[in-house]
C-alpha atoms as a PDB file:
ATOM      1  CA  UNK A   1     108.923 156.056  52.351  1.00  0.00           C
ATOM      2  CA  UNK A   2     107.380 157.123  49.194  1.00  0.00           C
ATOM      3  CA  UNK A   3     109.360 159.288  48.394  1.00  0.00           C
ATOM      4  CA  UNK A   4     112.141 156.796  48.542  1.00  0.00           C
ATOM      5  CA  UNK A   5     109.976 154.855  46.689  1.00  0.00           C
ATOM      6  CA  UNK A   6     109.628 157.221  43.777  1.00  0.00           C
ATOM      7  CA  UNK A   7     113.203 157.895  43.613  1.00  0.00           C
ATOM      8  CA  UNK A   8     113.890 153.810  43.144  1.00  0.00           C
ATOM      9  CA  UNK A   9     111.655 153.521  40.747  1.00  0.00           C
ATOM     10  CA  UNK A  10     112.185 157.019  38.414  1.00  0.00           C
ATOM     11  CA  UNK A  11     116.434 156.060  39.005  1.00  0.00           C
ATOM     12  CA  UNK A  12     115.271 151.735  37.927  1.00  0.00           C
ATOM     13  CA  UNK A  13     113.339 153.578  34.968  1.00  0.00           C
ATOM     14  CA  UNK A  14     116.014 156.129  34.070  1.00  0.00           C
ATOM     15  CA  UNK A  15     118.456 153.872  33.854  1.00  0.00           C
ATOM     16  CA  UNK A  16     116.625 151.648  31.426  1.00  0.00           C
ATOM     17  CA  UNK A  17     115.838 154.474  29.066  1.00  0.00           C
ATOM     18  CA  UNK A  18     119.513 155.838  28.981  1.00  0.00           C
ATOM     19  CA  UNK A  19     120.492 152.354  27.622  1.00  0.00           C
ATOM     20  CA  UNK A  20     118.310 152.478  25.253  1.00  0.00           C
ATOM     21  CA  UNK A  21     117.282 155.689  23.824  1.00  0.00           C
ATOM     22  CA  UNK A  22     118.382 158.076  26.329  1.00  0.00           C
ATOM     23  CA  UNK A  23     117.123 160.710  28.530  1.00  0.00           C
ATOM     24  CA  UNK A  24     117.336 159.513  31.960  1.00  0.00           C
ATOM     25  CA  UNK A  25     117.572 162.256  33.282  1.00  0.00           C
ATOM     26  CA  UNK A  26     113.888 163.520  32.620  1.00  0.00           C
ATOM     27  CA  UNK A  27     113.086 161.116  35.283  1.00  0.00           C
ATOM     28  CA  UNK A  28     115.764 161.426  38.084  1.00  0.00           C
ATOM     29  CA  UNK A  29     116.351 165.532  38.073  1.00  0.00           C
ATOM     30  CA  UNK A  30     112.084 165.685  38.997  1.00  0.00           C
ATOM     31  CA  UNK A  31     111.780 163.023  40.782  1.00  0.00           C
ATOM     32  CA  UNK A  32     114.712 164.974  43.127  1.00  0.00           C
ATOM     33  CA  UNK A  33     113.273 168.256  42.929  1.00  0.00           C
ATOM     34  CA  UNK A  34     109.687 167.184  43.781  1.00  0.00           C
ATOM     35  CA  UNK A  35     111.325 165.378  46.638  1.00  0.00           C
ATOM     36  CA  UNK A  36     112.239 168.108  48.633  1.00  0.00           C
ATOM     37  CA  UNK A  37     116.297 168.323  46.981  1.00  0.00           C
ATOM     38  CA  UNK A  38     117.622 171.659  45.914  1.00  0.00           C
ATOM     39  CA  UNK A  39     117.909 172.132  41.514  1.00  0.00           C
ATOM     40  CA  UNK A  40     121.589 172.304  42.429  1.00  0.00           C
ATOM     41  CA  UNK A  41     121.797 169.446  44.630  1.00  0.00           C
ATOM     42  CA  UNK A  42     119.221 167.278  42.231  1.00  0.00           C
ATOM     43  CA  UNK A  43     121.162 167.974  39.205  1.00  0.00           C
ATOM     44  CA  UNK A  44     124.335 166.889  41.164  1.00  0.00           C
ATOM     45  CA  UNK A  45     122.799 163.945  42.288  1.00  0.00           C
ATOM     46  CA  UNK A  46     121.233 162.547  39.750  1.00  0.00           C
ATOM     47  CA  UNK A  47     124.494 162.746  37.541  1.00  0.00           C
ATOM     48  CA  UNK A  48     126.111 160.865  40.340  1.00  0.00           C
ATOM     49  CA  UNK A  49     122.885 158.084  40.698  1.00  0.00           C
ATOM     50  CA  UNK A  50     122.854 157.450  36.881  1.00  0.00           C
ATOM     51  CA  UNK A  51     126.794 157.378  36.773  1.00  0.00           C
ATOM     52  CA  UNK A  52     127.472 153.732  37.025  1.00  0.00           C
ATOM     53  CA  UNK A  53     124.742 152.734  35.299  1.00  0.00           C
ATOM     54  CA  UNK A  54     125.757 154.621  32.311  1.00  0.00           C
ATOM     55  CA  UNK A  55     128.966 153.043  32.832  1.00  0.00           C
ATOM     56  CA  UNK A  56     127.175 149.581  33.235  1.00  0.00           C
ATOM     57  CA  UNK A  57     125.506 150.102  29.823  1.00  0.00           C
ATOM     58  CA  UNK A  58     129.096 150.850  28.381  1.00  0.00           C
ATOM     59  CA  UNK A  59     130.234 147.611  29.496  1.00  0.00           C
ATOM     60  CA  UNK A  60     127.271 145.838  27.801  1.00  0.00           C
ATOM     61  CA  UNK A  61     128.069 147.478  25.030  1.00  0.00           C
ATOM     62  CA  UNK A  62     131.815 147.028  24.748  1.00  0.00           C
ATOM     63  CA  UNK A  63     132.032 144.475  21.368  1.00  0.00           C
ATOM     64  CA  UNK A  64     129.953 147.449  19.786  1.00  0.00           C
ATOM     65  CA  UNK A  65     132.149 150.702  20.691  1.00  0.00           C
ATOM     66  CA  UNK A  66     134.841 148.816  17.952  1.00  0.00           C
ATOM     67  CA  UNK A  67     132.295 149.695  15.036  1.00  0.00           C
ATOM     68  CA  UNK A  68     133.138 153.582  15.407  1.00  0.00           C
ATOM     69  CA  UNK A  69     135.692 153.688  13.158  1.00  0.00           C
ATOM     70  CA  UNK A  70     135.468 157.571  12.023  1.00  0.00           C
ATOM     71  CA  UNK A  71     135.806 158.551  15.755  1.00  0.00           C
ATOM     72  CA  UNK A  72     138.944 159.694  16.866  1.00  0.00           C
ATOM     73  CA  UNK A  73     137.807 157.795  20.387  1.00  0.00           C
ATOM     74  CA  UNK A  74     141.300 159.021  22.490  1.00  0.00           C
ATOM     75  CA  UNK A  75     141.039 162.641  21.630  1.00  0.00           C
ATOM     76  CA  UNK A  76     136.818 162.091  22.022  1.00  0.00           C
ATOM     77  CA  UNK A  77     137.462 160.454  25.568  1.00  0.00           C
ATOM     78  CA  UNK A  78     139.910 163.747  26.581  1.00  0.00           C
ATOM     79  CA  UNK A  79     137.699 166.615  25.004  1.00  0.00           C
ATOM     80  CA  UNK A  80     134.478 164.949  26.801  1.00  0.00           C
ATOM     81  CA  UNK A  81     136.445 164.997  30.197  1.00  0.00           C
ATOM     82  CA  UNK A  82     137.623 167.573  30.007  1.00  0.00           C
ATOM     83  CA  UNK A  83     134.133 169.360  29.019  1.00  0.00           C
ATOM     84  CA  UNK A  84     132.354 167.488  31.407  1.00  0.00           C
ATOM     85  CA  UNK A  85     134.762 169.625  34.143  1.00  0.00           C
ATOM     86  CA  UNK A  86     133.854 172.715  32.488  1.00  0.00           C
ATOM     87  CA  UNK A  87     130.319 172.308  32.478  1.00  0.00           C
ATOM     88  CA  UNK A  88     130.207 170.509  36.149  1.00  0.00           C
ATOM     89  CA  UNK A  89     132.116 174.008  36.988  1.00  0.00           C
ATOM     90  CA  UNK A  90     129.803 176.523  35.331  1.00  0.00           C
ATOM     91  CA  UNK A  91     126.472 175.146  37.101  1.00  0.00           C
ATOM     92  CA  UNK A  92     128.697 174.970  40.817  1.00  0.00           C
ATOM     93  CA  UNK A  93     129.319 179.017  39.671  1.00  0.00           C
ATOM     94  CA  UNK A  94     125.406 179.104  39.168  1.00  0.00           C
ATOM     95  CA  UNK A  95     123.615 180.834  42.106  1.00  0.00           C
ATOM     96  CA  UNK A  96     120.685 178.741  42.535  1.00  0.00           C
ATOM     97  CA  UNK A  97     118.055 181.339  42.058  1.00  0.00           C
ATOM     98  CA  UNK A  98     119.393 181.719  38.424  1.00  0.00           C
ATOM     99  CA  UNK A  99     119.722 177.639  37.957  1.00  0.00           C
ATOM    100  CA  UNK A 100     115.590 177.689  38.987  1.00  0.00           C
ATOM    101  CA  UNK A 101     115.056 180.125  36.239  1.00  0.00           C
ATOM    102  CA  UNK A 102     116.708 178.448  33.748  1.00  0.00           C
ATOM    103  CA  UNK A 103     115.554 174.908  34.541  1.00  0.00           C
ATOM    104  CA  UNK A 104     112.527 174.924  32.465  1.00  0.00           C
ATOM    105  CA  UNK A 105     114.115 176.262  29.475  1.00  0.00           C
ATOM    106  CA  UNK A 106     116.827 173.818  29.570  1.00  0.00           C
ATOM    107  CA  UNK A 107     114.398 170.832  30.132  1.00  0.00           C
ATOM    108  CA  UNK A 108     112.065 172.497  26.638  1.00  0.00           C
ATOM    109  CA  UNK A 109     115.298 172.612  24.929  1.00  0.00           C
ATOM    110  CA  UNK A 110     115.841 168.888  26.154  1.00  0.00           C
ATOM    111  CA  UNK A 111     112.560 167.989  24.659  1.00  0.00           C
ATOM    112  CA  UNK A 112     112.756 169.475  21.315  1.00  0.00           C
ATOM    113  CA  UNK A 113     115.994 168.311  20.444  1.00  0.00           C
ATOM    114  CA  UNK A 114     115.153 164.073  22.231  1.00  0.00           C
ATOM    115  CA  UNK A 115     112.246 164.807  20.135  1.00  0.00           C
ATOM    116  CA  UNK A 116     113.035 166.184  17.025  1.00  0.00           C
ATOM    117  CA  UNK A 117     116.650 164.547  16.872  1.00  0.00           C
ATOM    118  CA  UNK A 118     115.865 160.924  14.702  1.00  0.00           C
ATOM    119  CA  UNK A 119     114.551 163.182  12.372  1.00  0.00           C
ATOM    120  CA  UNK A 120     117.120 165.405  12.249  1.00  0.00           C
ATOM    121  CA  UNK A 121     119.900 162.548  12.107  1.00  0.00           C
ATOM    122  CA  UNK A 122     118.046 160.892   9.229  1.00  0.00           C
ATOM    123  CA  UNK A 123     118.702 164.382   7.138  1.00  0.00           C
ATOM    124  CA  UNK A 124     122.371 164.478   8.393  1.00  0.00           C
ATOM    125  CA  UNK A 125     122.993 161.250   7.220  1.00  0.00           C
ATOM    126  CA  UNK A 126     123.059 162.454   3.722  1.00  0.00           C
ATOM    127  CA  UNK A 127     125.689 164.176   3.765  1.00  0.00           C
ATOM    128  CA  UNK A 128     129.443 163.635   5.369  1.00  0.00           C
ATOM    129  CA  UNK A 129     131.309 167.092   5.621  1.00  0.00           C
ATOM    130  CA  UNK A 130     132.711 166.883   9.430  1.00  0.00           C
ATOM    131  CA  UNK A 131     136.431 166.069   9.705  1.00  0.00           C
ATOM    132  CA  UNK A 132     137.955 164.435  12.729  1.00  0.00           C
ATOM    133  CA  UNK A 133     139.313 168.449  14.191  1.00  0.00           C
ATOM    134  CA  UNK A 134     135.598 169.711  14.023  1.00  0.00           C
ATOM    135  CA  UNK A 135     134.237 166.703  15.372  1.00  0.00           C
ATOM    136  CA  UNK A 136     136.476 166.950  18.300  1.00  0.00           C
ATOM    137  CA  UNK A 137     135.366 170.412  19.083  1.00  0.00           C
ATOM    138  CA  UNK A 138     131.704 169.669  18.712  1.00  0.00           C
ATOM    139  CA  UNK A 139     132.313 167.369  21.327  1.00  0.00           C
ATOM    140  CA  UNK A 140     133.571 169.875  24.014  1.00  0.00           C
ATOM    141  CA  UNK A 141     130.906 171.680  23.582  1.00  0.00           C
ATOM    142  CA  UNK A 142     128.621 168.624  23.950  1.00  0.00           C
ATOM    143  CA  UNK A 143     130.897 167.483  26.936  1.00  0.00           C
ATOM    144  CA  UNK A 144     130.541 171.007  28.525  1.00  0.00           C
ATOM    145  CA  UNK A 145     126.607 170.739  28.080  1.00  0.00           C
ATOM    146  CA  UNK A 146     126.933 167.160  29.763  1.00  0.00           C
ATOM    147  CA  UNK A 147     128.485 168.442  32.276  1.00  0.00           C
ATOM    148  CA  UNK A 148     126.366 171.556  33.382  1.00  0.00           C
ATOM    149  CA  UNK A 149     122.877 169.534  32.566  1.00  0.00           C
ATOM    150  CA  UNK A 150     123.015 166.802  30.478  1.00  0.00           C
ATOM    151  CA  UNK A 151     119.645 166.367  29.248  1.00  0.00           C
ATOM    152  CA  UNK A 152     119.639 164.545  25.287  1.00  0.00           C
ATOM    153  CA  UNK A 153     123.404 164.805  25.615  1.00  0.00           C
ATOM    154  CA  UNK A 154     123.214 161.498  23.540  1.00  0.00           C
ATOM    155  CA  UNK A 155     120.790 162.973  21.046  1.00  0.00           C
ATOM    156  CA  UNK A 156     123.489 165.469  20.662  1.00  0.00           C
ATOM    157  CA  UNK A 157     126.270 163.252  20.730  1.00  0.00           C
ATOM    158  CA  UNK A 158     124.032 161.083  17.684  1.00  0.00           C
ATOM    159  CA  UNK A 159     123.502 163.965  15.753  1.00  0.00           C
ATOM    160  CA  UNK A 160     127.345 165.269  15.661  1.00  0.00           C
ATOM    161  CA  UNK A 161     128.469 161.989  14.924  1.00  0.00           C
ATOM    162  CA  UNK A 162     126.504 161.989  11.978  1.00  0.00           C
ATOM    163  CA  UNK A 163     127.889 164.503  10.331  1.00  0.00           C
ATOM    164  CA  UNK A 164     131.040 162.631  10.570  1.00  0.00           C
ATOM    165  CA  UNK A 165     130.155 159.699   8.665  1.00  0.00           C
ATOM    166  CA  UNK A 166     129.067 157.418  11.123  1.00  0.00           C
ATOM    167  CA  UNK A 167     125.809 154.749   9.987  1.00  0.00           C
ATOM    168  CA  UNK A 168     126.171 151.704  12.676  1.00  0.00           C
ATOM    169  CA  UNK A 169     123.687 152.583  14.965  1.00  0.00           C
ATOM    170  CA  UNK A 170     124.666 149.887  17.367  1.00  0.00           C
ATOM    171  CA  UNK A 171     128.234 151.489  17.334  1.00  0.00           C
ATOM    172  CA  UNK A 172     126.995 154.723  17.692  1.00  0.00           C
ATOM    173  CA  UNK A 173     124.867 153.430  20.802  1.00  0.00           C
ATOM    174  CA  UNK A 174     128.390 152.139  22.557  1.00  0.00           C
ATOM    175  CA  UNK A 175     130.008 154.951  22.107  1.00  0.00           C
ATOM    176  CA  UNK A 176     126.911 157.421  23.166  1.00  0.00           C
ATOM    177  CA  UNK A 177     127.198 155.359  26.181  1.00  0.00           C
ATOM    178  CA  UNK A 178     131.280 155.173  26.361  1.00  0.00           C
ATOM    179  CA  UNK A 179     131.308 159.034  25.931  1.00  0.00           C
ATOM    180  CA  UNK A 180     128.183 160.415  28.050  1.00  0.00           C
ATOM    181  CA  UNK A 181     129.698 158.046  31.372  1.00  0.00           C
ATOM    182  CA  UNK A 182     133.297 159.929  31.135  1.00  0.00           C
ATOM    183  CA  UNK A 183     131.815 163.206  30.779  1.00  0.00           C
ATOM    184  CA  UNK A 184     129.866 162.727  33.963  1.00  0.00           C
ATOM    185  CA  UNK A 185     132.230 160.920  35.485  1.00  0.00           C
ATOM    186  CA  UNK A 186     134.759 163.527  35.151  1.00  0.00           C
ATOM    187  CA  UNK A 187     131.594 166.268  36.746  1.00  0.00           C
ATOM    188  CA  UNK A 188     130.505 163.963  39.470  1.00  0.00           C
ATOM    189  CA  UNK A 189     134.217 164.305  40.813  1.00  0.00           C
ATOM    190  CA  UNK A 190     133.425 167.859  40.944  1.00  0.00           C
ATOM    191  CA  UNK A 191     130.446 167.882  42.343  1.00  0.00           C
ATOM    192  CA  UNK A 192     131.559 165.164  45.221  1.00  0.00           C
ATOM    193  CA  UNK A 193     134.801 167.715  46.048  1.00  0.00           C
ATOM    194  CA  UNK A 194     131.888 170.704  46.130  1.00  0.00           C
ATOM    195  CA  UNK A 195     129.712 168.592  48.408  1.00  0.00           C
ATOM    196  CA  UNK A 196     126.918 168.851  46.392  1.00  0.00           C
ATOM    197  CA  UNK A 197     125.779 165.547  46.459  1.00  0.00           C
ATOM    198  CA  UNK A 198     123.063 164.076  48.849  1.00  0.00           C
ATOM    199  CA  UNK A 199     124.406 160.703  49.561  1.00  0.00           C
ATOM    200  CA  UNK A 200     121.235 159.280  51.426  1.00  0.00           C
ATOM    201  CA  UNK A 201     119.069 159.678  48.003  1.00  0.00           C
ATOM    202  CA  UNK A 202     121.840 158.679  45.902  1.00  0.00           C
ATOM    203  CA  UNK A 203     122.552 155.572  47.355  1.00  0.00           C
ATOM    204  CA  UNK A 204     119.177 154.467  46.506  1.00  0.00           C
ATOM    205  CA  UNK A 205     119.216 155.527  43.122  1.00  0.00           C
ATOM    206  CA  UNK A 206     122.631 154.439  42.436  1.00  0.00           C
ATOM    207  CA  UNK A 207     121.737 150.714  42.702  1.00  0.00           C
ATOM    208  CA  UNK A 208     118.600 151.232  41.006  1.00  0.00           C
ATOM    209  CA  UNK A 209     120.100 152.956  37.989  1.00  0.00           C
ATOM    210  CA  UNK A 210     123.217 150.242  37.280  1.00  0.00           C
ATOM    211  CA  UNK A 211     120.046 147.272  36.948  1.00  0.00           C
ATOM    212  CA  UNK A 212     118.346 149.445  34.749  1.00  0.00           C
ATOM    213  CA  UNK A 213     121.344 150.211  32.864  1.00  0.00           C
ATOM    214  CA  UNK A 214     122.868 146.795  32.225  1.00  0.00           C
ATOM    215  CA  UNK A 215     118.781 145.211  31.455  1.00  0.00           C
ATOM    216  CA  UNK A 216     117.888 148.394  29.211  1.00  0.00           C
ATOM    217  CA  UNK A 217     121.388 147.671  27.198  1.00  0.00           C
ATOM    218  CA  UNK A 218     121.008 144.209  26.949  1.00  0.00           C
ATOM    219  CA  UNK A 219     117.151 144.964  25.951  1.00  0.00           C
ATOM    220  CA  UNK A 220     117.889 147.498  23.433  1.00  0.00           C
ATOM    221  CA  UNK A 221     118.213 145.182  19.990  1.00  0.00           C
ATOM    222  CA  UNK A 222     114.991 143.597  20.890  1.00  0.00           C
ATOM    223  CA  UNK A 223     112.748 146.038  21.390  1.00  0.00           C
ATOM    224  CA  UNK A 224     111.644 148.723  19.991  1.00  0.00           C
ATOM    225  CA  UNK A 225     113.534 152.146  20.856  1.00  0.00           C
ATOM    226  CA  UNK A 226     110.549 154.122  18.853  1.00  0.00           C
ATOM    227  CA  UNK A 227     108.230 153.026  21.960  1.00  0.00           C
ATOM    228  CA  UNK A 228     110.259 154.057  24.438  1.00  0.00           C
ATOM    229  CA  UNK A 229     111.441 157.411  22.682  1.00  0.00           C
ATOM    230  CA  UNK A 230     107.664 158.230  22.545  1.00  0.00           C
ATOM    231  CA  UNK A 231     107.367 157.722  26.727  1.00  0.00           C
ATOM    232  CA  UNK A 232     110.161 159.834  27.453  1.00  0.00           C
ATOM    233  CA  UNK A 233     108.921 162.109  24.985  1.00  0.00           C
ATOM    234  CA  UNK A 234     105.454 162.344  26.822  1.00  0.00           C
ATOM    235  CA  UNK A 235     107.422 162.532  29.803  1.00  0.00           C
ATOM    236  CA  UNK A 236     109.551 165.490  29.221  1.00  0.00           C
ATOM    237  CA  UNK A 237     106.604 167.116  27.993  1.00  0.00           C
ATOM    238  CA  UNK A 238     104.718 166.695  31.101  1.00  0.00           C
ATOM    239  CA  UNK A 239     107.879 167.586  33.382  1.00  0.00           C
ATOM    240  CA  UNK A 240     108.524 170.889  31.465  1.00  0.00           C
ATOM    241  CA  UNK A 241     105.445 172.070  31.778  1.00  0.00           C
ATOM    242  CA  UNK A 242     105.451 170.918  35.394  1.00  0.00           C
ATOM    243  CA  UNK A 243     108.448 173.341  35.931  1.00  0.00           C
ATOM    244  CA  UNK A 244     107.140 176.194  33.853  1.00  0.00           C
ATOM    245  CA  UNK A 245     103.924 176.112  36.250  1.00  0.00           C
ATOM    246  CA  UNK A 246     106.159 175.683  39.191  1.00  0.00           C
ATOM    247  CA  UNK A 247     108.314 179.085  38.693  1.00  0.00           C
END
């Protein structure tokens, strides 16, 4: 029962943070793991638990997604499917043994860019040399990352876009949201045909993450994101290091 518990209240708390600054994940994929799930498995089904709520932060969202104006968003919405398959693809080719090694550096890569990105994006913003083609492409790869892991995939997406041009954060936010749902729903169809998914623990979460996703995006202009960035920052930290100590 607590374990049940803890996944309800890390998928409630994910689902929150992805509305708002991102990086739900950091609290799901452990929560899984040091549940008893598989780094496979988790990583499968947490993409499928915070799916809907990513989508139900979308919908919030919708009025805002019309601000990104220097988005291709057709050709975005194809390149991050199809890179979501790609990427939901390479980890199902991943023997699990090599997914446990890699875990930890994917979650400190996680960090330093959730970290480090608002900084980042602030220099970016002074300059506007990405064209529509290269922005496209950048988002394959981002979709492909999405897809295999996900973690700060809307850092990512934030920091590509830019370099395009874009300045209306709360456009930006819809289509972080928009863009990071179709990417994973196009790899938790892959990951549902590949029976990867544990549907007892997902179930839970799934619920959990859609109220956290439609409060956390209906939240977001009023508080803060600063304070919550720093909590998931603390919180990566501590879950890195967890999984360093744990290999």
């Amino acid at each position: 029962m607590s374990s049940y518990l803890l996944l309800i209240a890390a998928a409630l708390g994910a689902g929150l943070m992805n509305a708002v600054a991102g990086g739900g994940s950091f609290l799901t994929f452990p929560a899984l793991v040091f549940t008893g799930v598989p780094s496979i498995v988790a990583n499968a089904t947490s993409t499928v638990a915070l799916f809907p709520g990513a989508l139900a932060s979308a919908w919030a969202y919708r009025n805002d997604v019309k601000g990104l104006d220097r988005i291709p968003l057709k050709p975005a919405l194809a390149v991050s499917i199809a890179g979501g398959i790609v990427g939901a693809l390479l980890l199902l080719f991943t023997s699990q043994k090599t997914f446990d090694v890699i875990i930890p550096w994917l979650l400190l890569a996680a960090t330093i860019v959730f970290a480090l990105g608002p900084r980042v994006m602030r220099k970016l913003k002074r300059q506007s040399w990405m064209g529509p083609k290269a922005l496209i492409a950048f988002q394959f790869l981002v979709g492909i990352y999405g897809g295999y892991f996900g973690g700060a995939v809307g850092i990512m997406m934030l920091a590509v876009w830019s370099l395009a041009g874009m300045r209306d954060i709360h456009a930006m936010n819809g289509g972080r949201t928009l863009l990071g749902g179709v990417m994973n729903a196009a790899a938790v169809v892959c990951f549902v045909i590949a029976g990867k998914v544990w549907w007892l623990q997902t179930s839970m979460m799934l619920i959990a993450a859609v109220a956290g996703g439609y409060v956390g995006a209906r939240l977001a202009r009023r508080v803060n994101p600063e304070w919550i960035r720093g909590f998931i920052i603390l919180i990566s930290i501590g879950v890195t290091a967890a999984f360093f100590l744990r290999t």
